[in-house]
N, C-alpha and C. Protein backbone atom coordinates (compact mmCIF):
# COMPACT_ATOMS: atom_id res chain seq x y z
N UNK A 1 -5.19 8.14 -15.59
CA UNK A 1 -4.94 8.09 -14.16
C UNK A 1 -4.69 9.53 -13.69
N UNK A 2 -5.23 9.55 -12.54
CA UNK A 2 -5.39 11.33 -12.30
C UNK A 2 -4.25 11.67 -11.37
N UNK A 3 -3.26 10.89 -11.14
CA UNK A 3 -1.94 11.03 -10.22
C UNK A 3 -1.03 10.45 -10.91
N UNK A 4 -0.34 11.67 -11.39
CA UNK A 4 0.89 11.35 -11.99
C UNK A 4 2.34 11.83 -11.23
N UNK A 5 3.16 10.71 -10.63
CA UNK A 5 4.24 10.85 -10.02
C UNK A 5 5.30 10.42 -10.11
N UNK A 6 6.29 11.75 -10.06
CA UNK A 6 7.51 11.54 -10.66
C UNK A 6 8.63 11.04 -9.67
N UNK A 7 9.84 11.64 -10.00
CA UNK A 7 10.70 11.02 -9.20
C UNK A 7 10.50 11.35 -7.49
N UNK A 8 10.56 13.27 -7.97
CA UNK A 8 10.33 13.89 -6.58
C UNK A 8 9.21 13.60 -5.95
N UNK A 9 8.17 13.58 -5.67
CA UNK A 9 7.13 13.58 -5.29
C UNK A 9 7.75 11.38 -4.67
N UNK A 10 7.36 10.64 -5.23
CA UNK A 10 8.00 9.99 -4.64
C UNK A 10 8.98 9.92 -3.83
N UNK A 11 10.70 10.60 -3.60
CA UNK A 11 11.37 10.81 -2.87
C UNK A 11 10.68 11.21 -1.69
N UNK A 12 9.59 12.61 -2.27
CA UNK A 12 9.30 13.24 -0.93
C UNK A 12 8.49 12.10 -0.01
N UNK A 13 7.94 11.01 -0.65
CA UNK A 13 6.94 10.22 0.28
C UNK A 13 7.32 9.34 1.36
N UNK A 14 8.79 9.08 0.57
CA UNK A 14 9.93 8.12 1.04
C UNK A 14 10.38 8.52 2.50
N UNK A 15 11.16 9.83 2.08
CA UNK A 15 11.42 10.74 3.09
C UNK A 15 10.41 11.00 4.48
N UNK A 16 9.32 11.44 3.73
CA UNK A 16 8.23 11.37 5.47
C UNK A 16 7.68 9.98 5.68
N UNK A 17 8.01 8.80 5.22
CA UNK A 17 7.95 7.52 5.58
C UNK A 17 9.14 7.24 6.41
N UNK A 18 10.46 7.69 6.09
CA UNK A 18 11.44 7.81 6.96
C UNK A 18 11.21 8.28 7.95
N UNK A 19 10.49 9.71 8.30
CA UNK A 19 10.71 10.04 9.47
C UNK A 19 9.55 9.91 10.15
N UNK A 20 8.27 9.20 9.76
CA UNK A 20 7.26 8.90 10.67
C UNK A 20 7.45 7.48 11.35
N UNK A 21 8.45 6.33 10.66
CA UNK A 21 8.51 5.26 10.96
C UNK A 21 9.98 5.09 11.66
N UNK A 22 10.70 5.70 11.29
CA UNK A 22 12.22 5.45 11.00
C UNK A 22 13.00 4.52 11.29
N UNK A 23 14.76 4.30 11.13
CA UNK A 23 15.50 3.63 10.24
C UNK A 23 14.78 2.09 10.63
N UNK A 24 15.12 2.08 12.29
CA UNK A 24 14.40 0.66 12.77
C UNK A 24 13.75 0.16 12.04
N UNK A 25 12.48 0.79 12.15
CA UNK A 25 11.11 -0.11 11.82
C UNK A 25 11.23 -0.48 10.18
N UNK A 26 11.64 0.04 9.42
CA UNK A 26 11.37 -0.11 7.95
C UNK A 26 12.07 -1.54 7.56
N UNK A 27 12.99 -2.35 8.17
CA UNK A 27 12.88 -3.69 7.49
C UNK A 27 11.56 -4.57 8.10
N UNK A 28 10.80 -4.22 9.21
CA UNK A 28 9.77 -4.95 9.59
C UNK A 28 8.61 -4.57 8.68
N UNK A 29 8.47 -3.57 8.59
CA UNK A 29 7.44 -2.96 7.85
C UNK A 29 7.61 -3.40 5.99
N UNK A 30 8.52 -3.62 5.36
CA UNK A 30 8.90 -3.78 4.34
C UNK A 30 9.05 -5.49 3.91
N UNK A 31 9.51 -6.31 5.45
CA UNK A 31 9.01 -8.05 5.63
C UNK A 31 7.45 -7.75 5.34
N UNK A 32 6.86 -7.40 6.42
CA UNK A 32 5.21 -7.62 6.19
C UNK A 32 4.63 -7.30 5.45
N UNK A 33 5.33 -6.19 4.28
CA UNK A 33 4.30 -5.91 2.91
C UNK A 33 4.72 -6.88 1.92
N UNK A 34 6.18 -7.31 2.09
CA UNK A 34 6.53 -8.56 0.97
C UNK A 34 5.81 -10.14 1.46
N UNK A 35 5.30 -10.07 2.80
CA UNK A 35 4.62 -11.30 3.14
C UNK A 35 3.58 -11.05 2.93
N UNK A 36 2.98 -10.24 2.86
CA UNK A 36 1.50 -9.38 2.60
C UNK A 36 0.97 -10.09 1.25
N UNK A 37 1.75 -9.53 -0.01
CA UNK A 37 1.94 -9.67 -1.45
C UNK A 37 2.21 -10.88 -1.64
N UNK A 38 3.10 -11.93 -0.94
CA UNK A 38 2.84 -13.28 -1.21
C UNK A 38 1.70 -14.17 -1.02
N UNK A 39 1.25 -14.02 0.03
CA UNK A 39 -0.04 -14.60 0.09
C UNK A 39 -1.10 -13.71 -0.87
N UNK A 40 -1.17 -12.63 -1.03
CA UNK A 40 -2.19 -12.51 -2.09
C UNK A 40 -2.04 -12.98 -3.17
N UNK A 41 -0.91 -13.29 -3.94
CA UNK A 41 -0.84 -13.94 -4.91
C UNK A 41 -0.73 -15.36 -4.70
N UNK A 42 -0.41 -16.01 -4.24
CA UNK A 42 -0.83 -17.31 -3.34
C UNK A 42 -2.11 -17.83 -3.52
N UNK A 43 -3.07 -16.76 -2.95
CA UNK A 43 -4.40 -17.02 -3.00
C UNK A 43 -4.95 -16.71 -4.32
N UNK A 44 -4.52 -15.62 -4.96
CA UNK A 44 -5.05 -15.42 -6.28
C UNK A 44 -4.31 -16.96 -7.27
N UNK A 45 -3.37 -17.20 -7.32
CA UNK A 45 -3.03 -18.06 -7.92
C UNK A 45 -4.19 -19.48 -7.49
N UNK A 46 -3.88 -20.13 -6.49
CA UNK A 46 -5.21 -21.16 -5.76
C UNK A 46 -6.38 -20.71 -6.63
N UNK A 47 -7.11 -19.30 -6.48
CA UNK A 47 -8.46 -19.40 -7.13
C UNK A 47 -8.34 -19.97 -8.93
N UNK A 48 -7.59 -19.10 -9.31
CA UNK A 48 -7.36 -19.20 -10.68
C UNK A 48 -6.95 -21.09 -11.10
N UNK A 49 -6.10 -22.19 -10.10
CA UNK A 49 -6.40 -23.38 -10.32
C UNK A 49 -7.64 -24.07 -9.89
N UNK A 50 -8.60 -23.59 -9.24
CA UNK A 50 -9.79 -24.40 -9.25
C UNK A 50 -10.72 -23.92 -9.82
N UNK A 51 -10.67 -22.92 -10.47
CA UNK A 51 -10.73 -22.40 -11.86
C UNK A 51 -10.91 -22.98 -12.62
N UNK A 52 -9.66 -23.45 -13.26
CA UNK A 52 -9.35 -24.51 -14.36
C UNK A 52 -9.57 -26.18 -13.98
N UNK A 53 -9.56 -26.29 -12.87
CA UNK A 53 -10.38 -27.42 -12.46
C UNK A 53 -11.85 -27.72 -12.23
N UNK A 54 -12.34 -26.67 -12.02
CA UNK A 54 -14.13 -26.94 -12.31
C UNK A 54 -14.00 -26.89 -14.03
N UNK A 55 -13.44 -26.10 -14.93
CA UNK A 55 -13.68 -26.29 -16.19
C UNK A 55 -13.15 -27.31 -16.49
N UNK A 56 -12.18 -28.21 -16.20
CA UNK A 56 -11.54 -29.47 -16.21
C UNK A 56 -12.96 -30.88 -16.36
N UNK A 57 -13.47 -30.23 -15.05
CA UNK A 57 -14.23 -31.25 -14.65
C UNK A 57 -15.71 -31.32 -15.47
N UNK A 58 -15.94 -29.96 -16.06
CA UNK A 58 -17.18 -30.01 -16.89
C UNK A 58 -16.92 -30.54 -17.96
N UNK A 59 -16.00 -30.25 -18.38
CA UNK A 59 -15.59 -30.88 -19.92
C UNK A 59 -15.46 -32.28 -19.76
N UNK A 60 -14.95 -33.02 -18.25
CA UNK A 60 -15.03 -34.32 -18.34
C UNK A 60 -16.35 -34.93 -18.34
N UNK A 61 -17.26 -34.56 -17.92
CA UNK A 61 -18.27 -34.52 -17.74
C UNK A 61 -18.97 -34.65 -18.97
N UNK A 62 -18.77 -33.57 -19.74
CA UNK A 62 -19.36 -33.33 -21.32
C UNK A 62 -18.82 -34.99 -21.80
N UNK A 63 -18.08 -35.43 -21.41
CA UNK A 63 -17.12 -36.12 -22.61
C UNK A 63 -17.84 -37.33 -22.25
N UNK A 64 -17.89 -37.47 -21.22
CA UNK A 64 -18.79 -38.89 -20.38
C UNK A 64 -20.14 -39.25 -21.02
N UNK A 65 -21.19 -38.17 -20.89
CA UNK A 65 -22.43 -38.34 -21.27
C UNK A 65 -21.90 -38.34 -22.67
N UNK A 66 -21.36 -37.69 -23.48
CA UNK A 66 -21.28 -37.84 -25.15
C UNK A 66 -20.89 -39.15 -25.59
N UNK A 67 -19.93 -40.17 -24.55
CA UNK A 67 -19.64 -41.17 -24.67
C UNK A 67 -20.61 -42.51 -24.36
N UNK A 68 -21.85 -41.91 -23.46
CA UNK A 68 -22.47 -42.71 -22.90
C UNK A 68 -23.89 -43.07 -24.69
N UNK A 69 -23.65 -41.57 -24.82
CA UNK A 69 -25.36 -41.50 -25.13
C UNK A 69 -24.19 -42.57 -26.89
């Protein structure tokens, strides 16, 4: 990874996030990235169960015709 960052360099980002947004805004801004991140995983989670439900359903499938024939 071609960005390696330490403590400072973080502080410093913090800091001009402080003062481009300031004190106000940062619990709104900090709600909407934690609501942000829930629904993406929300949705990533959803894909990943119908996922396992189309493979659910092929294998039932497999099991049917193997039972039929």
């Amino acid at each position: 990874m071609p960005f390696h960052m330490g403590p400072l360099e973080i502080g410093i980002i913090l800091v001009i996030i402080l003062i481009i947004f300031g004190v106000g805004k940062l619990p709104q801004i900090g709600g909407a990235i934690g609501k942000s991140l829930n629904e993406f995983r929300k949705a990533r989670s959803g894909e990943e169960e119908n996922e396992n439900k189309d493979k659910d359903v092929a294998k039932s499938s497999e099991v049917e015709t193997k039972e039929k024939s």
